[in-house]
Protein backbone atom coordinates (compact mmCIF):
# COMPACT_ATOMS: atom_id res chain seq x y z
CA UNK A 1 -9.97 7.35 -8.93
CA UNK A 2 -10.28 8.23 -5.39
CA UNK A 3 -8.18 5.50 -3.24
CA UNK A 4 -8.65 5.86 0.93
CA UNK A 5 -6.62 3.91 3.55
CA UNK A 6 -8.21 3.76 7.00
CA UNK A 7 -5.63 1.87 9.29
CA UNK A 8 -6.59 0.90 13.21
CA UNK A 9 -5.55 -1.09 16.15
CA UNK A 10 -2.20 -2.12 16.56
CA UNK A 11 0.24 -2.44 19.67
CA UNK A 12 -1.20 1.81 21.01
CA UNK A 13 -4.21 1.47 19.17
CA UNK A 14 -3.29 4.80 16.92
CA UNK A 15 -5.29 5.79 13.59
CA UNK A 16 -3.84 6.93 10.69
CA UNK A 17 -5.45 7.94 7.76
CA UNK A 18 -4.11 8.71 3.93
CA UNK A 19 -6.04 9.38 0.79
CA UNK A 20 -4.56 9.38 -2.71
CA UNK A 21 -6.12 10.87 -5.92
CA UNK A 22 -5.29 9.60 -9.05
CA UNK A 23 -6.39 11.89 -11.85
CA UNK A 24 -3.37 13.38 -13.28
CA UNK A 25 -0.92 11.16 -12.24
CA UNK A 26 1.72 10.09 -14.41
CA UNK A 27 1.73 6.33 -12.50
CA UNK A 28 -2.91 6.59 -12.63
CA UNK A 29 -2.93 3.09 -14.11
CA UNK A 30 -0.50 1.43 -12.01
CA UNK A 31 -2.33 2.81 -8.70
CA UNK A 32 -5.88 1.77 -10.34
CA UNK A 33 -4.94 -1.92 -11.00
CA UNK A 34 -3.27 -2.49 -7.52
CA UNK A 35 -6.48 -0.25 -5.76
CA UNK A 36 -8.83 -3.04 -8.21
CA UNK A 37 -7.22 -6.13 -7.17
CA UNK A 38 -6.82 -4.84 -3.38
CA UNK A 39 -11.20 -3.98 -3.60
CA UNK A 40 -11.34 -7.55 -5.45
CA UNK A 41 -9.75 -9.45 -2.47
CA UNK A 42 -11.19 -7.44 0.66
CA UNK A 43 -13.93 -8.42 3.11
CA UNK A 44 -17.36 -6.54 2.95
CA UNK A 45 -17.29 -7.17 7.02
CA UNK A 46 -14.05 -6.81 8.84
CA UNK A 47 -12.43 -9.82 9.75
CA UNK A 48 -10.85 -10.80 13.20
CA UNK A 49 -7.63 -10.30 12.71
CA UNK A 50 -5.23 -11.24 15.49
CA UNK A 51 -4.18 -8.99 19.19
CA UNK A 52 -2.64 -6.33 18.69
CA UNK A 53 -3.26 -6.33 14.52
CA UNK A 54 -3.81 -3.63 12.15
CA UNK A 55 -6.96 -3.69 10.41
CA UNK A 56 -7.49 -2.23 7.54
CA UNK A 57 -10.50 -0.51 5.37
CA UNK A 58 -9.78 0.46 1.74
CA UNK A 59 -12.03 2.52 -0.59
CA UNK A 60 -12.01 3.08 -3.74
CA UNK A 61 -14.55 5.53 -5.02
CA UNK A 62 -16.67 4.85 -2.45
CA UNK A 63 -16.48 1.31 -2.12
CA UNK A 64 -15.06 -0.17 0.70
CA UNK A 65 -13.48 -3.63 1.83
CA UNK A 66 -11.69 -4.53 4.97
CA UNK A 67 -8.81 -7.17 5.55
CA UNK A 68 -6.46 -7.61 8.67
CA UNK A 69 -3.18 -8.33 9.76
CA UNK A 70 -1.64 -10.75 9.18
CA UNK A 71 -3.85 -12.17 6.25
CA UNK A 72 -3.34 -9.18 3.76
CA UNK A 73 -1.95 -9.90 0.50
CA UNK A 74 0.25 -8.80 -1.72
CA UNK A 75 -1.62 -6.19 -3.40
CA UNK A 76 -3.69 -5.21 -0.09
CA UNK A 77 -0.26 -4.74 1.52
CA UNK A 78 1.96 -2.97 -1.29
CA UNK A 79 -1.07 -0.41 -1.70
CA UNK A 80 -1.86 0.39 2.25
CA UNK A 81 1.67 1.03 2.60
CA UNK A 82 1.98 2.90 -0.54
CA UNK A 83 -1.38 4.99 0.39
CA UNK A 84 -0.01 5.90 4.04
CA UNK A 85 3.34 6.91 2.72
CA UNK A 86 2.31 8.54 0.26
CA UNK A 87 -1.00 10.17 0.70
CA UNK A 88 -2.22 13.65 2.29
């Protein structure tokens, strides 16, 4: 599974970008059922999120969904922050 994190907007209005792949991964199934449930609770439109915000567009295998700060949740939040960290 292919999982892409597409953050903009913010306080400087920077981009940042981070992809993870998880074939091969020891941890494949927990990044699959947080990247499921993050797809299963996402916009198809992005939402107006609030000034100076992050918004947010994941996809997963080429399916996307967007969600906004501050009304992320759990799952949304603990895999963006997981993908940036973490991905190339």
């Amino acid at each position: 599974m292919r999982i892409r994190v597409s953050r903009t907007g913010g306080f400087a209005g920077l981009s940042r970008r981070g992809e993870i792949d998880t074939a091969g991964r020891e941890d494949a199934a927990d990044w699959e059922s947080l990247a499921r449930s993050a797809l299963a609770e996402g916009a198809g439109s992005p939402p107006a999120g609030v000034p100076d915000g992050f918004r947010y567009t994941i996809t997963v295998d080429g399916r996307s969904v967007h969600c906004a700060d501050p009304d992320l949740t759990e799952d949304q939040r603990t895999l963006v922050s997981r993908v940036l960290r973490e991905g190339a």
